[in-house]
PDB file of N, CA and C in Angstrom:
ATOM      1  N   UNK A   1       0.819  -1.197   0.000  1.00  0.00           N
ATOM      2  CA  UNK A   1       0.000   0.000   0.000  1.00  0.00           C
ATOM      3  C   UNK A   1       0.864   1.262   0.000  1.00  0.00           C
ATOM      4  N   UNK A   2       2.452   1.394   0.643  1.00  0.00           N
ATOM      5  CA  UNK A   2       2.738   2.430   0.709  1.00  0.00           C
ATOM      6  C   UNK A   2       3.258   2.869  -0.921  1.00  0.00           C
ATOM      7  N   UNK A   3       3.424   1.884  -1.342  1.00  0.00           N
ATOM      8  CA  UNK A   3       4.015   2.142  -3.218  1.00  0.00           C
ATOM      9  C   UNK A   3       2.900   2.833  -3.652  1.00  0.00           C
ATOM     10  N   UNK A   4       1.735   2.723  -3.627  1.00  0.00           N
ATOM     11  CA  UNK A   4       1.187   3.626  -4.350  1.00  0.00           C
ATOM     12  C   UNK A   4       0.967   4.974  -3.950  1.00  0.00           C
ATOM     13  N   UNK A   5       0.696   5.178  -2.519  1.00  0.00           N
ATOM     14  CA  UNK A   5       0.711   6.063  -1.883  1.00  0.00           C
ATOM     15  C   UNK A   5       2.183   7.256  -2.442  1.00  0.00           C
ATOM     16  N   UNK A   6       3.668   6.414  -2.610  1.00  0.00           N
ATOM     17  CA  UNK A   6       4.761   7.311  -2.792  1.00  0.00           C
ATOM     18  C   UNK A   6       4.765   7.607  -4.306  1.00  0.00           C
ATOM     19  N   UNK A   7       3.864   6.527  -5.170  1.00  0.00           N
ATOM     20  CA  UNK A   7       3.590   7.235  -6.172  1.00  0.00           C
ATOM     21  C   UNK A   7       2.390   8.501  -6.779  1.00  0.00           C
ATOM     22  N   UNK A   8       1.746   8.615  -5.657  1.00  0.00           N
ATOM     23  CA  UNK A   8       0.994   9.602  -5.446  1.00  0.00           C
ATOM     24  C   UNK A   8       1.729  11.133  -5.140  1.00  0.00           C
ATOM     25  N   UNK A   9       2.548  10.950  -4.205  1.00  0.00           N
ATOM     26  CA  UNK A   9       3.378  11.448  -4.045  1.00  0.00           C
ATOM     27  C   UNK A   9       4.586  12.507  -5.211  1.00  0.00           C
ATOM     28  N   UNK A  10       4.544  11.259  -5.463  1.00  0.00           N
ATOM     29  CA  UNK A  10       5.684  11.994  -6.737  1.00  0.00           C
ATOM     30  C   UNK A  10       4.944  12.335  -8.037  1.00  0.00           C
ATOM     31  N   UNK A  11       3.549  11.792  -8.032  1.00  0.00           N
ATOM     32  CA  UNK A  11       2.617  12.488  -9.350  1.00  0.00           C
ATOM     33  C   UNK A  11       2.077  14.016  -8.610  1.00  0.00           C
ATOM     34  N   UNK A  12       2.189  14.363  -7.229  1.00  0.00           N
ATOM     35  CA  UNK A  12       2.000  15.671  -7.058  1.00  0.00           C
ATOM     36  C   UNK A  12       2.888  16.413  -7.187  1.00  0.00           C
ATOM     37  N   UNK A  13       3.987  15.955  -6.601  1.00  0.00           N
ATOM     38  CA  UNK A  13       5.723  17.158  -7.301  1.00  0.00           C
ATOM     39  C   UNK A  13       5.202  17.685  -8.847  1.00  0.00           C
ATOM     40  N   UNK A  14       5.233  15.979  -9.675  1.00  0.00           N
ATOM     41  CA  UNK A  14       5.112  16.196 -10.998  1.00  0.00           C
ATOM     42  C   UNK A  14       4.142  17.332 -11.446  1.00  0.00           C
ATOM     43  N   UNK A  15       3.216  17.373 -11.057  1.00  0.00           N
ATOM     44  CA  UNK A  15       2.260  18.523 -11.636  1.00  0.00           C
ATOM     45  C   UNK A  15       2.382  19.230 -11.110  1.00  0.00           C
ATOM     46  N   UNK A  16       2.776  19.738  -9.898  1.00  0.00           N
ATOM     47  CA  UNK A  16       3.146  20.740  -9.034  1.00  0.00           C
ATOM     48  C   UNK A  16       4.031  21.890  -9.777  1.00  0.00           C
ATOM     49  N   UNK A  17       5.432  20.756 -10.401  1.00  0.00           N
ATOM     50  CA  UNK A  17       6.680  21.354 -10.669  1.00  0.00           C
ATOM     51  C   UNK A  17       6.449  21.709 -12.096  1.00  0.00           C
ATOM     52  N   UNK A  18       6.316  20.570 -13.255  1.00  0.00           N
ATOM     53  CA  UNK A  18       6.097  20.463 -14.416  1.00  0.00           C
ATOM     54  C   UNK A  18       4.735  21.170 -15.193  1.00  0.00           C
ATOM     55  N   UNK A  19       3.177  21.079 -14.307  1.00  0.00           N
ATOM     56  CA  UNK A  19       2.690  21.980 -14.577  1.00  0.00           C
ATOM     57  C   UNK A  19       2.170  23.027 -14.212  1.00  0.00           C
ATOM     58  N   UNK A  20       2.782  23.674 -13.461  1.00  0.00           N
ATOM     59  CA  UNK A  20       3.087  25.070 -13.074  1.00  0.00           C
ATOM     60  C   UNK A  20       3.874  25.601 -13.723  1.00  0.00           C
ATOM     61  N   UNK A  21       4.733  25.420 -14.568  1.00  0.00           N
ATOM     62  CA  UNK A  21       5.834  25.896 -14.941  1.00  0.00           C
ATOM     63  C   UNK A  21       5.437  25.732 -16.573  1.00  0.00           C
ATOM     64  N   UNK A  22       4.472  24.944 -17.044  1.00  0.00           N
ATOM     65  CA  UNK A  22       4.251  24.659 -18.365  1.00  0.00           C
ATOM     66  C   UNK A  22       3.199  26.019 -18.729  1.00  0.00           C
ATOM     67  N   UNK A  23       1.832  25.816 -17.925  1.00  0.00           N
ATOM     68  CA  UNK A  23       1.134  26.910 -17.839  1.00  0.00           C
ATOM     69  C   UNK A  23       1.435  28.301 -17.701  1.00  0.00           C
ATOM     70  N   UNK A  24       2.569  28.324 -16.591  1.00  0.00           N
ATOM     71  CA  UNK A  24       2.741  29.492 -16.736  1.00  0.00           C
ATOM     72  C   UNK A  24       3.711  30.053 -17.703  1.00  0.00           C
ATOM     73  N   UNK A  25       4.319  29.146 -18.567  1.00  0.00           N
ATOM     74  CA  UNK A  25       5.132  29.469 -19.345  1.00  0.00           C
ATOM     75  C   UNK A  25       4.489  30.087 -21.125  1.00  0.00           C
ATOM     76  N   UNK A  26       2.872  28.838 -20.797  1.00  0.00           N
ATOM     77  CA  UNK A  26       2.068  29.087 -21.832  1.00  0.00           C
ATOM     78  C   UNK A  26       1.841  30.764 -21.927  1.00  0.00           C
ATOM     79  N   UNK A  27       1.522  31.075 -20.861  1.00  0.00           N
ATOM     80  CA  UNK A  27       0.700  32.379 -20.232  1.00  0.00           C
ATOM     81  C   UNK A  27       1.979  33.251 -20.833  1.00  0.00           C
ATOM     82  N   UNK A  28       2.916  33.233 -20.430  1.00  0.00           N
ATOM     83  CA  UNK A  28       4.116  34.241 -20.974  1.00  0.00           C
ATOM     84  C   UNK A  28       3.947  34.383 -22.400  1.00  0.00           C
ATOM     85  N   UNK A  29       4.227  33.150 -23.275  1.00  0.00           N
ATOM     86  CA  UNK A  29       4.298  33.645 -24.130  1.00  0.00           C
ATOM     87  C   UNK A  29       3.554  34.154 -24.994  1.00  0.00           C
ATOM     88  N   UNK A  30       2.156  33.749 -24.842  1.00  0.00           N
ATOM     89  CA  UNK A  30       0.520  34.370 -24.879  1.00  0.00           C
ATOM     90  C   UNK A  30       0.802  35.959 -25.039  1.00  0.00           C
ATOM     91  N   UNK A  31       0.977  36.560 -23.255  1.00  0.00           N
ATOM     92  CA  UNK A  31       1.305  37.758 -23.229  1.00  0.00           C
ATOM     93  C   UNK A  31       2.161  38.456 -23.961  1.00  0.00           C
ATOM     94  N   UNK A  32       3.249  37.886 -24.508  1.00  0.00           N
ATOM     95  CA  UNK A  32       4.387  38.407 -25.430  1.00  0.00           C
ATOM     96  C   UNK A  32       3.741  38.797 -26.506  1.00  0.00           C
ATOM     97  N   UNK A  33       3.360  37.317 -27.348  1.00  0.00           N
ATOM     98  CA  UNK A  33       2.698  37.596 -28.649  1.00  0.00           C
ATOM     99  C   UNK A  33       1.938  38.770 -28.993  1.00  0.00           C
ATOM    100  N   UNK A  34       0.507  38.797 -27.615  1.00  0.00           N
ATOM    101  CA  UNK A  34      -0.115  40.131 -27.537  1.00  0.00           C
ATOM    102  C   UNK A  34       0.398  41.467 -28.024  1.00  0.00           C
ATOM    103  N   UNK A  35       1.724  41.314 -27.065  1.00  0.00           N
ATOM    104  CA  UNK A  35       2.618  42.837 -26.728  1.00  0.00           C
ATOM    105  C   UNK A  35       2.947  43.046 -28.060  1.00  0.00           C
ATOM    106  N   UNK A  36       3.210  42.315 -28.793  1.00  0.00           N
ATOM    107  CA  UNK A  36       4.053  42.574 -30.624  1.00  0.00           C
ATOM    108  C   UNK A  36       3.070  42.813 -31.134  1.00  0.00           C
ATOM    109  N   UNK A  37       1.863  42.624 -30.912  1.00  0.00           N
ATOM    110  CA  UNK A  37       0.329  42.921 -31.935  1.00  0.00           C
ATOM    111  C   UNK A  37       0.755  44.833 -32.062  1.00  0.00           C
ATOM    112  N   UNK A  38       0.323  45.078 -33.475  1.00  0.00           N
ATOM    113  CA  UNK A  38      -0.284  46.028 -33.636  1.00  0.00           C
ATOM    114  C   UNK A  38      -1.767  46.966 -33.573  1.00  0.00           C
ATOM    115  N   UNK A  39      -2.279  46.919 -32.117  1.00  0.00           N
ATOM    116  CA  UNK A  39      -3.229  47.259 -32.466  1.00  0.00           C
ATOM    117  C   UNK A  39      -3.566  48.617 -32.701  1.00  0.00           C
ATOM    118  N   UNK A  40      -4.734  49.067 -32.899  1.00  0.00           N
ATOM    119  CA  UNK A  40      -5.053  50.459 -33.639  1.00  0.00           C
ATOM    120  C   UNK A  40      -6.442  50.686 -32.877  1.00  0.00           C
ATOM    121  N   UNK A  41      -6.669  51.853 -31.749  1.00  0.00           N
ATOM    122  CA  UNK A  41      -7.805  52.363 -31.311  1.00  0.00           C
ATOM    123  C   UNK A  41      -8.420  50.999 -30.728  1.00  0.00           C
ATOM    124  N   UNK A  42      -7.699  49.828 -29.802  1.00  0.00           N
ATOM    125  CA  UNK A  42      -8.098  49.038 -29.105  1.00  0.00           C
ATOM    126  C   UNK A  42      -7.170  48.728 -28.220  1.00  0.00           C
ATOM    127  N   UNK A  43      -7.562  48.101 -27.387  1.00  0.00           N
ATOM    128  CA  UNK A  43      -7.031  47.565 -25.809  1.00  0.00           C
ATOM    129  C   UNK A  43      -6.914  46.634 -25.748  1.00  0.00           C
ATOM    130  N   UNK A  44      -5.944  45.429 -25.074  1.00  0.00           N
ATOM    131  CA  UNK A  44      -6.506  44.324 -25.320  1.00  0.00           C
ATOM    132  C   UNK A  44      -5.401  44.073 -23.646  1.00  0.00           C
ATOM    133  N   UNK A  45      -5.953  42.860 -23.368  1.00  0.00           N
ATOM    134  CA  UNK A  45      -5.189  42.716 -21.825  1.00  0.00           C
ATOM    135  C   UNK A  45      -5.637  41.329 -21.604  1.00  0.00           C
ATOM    136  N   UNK A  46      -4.299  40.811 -20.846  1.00  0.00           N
ATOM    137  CA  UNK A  46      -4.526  39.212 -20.626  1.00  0.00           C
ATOM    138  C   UNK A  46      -3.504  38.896 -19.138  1.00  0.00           C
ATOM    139  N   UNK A  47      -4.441  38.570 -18.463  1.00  0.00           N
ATOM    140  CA  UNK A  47      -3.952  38.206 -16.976  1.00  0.00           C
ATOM    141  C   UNK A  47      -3.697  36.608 -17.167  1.00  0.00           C
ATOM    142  N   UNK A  48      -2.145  36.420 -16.692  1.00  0.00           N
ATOM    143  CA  UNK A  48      -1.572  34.969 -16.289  1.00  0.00           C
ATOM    144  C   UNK A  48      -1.815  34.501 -15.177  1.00  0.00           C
ATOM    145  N   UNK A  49      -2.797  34.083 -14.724  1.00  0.00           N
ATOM    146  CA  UNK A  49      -3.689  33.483 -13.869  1.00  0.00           C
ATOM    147  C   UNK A  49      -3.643  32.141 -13.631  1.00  0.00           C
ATOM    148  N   UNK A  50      -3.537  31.348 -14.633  1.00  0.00           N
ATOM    149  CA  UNK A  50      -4.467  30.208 -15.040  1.00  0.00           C
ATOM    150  C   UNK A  50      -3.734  28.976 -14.016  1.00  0.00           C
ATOM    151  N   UNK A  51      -1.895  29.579 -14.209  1.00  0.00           N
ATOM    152  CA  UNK A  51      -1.184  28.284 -13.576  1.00  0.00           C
ATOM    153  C   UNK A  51      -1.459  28.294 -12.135  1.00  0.00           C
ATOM    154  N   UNK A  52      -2.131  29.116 -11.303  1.00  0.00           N
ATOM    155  CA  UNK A  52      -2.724  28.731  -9.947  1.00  0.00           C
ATOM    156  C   UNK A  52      -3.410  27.600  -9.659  1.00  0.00           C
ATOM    157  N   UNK A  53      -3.994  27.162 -10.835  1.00  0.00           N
ATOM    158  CA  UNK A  53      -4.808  26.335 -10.423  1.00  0.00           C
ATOM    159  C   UNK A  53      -4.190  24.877 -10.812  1.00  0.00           C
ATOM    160  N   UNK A  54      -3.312  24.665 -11.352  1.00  0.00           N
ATOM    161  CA  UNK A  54      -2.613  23.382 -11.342  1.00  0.00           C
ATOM    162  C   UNK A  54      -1.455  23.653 -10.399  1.00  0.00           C
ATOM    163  N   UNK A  55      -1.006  24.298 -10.005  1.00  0.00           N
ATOM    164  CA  UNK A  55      -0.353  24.545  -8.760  1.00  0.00           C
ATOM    165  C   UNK A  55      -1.200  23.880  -7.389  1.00  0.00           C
ATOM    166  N   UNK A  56      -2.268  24.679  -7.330  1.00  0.00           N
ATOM    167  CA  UNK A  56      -3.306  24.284  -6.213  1.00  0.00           C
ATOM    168  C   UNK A  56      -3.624  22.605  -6.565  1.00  0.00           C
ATOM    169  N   UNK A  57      -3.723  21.998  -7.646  1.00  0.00           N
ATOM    170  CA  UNK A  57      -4.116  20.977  -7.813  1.00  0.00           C
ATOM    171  C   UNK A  57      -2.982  20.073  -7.247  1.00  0.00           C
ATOM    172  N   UNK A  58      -1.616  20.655  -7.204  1.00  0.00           N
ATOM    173  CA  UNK A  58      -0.504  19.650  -7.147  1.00  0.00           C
ATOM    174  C   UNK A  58      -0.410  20.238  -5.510  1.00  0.00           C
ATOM    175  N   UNK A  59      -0.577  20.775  -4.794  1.00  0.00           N
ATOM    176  CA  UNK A  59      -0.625  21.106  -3.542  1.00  0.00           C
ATOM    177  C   UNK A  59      -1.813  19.973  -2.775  1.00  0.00           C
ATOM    178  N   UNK A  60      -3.100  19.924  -3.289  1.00  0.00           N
ATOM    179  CA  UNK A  60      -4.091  19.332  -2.938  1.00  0.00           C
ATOM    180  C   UNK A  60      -3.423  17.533  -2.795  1.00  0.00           C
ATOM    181  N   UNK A  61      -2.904  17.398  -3.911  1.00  0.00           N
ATOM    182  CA  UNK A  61      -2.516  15.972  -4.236  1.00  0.00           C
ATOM    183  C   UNK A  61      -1.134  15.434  -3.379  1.00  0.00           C
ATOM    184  N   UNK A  62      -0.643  16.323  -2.858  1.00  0.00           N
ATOM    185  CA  UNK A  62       0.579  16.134  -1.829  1.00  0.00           C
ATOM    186  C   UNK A  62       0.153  16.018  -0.623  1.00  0.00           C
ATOM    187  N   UNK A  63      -0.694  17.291  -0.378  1.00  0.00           N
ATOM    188  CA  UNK A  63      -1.520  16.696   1.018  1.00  0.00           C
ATOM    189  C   UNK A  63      -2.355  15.708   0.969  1.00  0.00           C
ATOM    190  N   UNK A  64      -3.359  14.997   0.068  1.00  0.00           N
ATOM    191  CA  UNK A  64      -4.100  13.889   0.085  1.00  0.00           C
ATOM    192  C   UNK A  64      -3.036  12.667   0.258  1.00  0.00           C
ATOM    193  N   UNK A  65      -1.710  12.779  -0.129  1.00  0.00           N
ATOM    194  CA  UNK A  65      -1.017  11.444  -0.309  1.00  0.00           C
ATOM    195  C   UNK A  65      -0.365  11.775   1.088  1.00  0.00           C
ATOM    196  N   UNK A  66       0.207  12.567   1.846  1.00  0.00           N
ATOM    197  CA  UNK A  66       0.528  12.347   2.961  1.00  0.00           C
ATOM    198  C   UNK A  66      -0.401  12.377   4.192  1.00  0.00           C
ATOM    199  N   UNK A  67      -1.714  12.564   3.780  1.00  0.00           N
ATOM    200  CA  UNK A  67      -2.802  12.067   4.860  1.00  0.00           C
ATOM    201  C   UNK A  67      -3.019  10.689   4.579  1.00  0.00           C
ATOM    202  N   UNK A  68      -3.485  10.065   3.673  1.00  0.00           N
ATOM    203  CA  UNK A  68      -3.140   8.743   3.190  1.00  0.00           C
ATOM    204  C   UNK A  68      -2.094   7.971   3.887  1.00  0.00           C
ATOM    205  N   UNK A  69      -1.009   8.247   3.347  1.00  0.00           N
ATOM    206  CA  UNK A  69       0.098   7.898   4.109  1.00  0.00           C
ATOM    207  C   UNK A  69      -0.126   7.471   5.645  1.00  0.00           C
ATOM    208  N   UNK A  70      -0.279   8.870   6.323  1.00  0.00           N
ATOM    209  CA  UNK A  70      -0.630   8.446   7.940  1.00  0.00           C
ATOM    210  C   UNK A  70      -1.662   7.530   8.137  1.00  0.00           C
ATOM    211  N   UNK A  71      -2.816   7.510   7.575  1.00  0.00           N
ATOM    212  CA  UNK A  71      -3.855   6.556   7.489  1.00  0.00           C
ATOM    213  C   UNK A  71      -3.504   5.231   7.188  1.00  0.00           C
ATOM    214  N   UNK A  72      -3.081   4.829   6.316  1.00  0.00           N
ATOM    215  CA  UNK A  72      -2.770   3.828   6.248  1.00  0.00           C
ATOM    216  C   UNK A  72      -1.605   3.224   7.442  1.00  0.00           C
ATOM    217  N   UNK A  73      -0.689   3.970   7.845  1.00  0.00           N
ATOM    218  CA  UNK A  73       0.291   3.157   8.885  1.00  0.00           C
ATOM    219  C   UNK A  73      -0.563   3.301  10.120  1.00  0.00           C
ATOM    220  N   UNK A  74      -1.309   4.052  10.423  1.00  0.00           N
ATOM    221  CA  UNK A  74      -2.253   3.967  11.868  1.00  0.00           C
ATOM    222  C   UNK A  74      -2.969   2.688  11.652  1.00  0.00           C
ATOM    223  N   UNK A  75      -3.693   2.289  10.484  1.00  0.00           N
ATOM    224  CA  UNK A  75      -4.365   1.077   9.741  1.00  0.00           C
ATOM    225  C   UNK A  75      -3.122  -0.205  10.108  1.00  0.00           C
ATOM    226  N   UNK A  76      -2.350  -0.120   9.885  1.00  0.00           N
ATOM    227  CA  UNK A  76      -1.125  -1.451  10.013  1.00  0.00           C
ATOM    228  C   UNK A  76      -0.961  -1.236  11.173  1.00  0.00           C
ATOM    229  N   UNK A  77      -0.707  -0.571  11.893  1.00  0.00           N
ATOM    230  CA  UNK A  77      -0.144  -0.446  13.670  1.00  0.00           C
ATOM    231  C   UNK A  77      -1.686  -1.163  13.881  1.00  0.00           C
ATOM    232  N   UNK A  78      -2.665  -0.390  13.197  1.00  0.00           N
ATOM    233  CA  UNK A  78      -3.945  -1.177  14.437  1.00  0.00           C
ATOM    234  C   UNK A  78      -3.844  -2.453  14.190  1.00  0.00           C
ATOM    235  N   UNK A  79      -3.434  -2.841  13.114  1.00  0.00           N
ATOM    236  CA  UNK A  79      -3.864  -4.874  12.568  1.00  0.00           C
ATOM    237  C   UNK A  79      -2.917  -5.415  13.573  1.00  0.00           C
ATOM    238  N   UNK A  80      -1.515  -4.914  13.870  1.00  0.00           N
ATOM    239  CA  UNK A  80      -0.123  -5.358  14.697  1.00  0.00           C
ATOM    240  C   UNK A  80      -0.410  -5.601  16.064  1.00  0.00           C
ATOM    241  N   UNK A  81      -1.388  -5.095  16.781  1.00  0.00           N
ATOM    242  CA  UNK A  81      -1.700  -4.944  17.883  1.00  0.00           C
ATOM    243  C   UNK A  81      -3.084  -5.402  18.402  1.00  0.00           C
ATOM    244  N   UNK A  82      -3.609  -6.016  17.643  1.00  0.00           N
ATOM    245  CA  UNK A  82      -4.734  -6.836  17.146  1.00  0.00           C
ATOM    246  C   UNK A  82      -4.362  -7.982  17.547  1.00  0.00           C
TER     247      UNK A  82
END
């Protein structure tokens, strides 16, 4: 049980690290492109926002795997003492 649990684990780094950094990299260059537009008697504006939320997703998924984690060894200590 704990193998999957540490692979839980390391699929939250993964999106944590990899997509946070993908998104927000999307978002940059989004904004760049914008900035080179020529526009004429318009506005245009774009907030890089978006990678919060796979950030938050890879935050959520680190804490679910290390509550897990404890759960499950409180679960084996109780069977041991049984």
């Amino acid at each position: 049980m704990h193998e999957n649990i540490s692979i839980l684990l390391k699929m939250g780094f993964t999106i944590l690290i990899a997509g946070t950094l993908s998104s927000y990299l999307d978002g940059l260059l989004l904004s760049k492109a914008l900035a080179r537009l020529q526009l004429v008697n318009a506005q245009m504006s774009y907030y890089n926002f978006r990678f919060i939320d796979v950030l938050s997703a890879g935050f959520v998924l680190i804490i679910f795997s290390l509550a897990l984690k404890r759960a499950v060894h409180a679960v084996e200590e109780n069977k041991n003492t049984i």
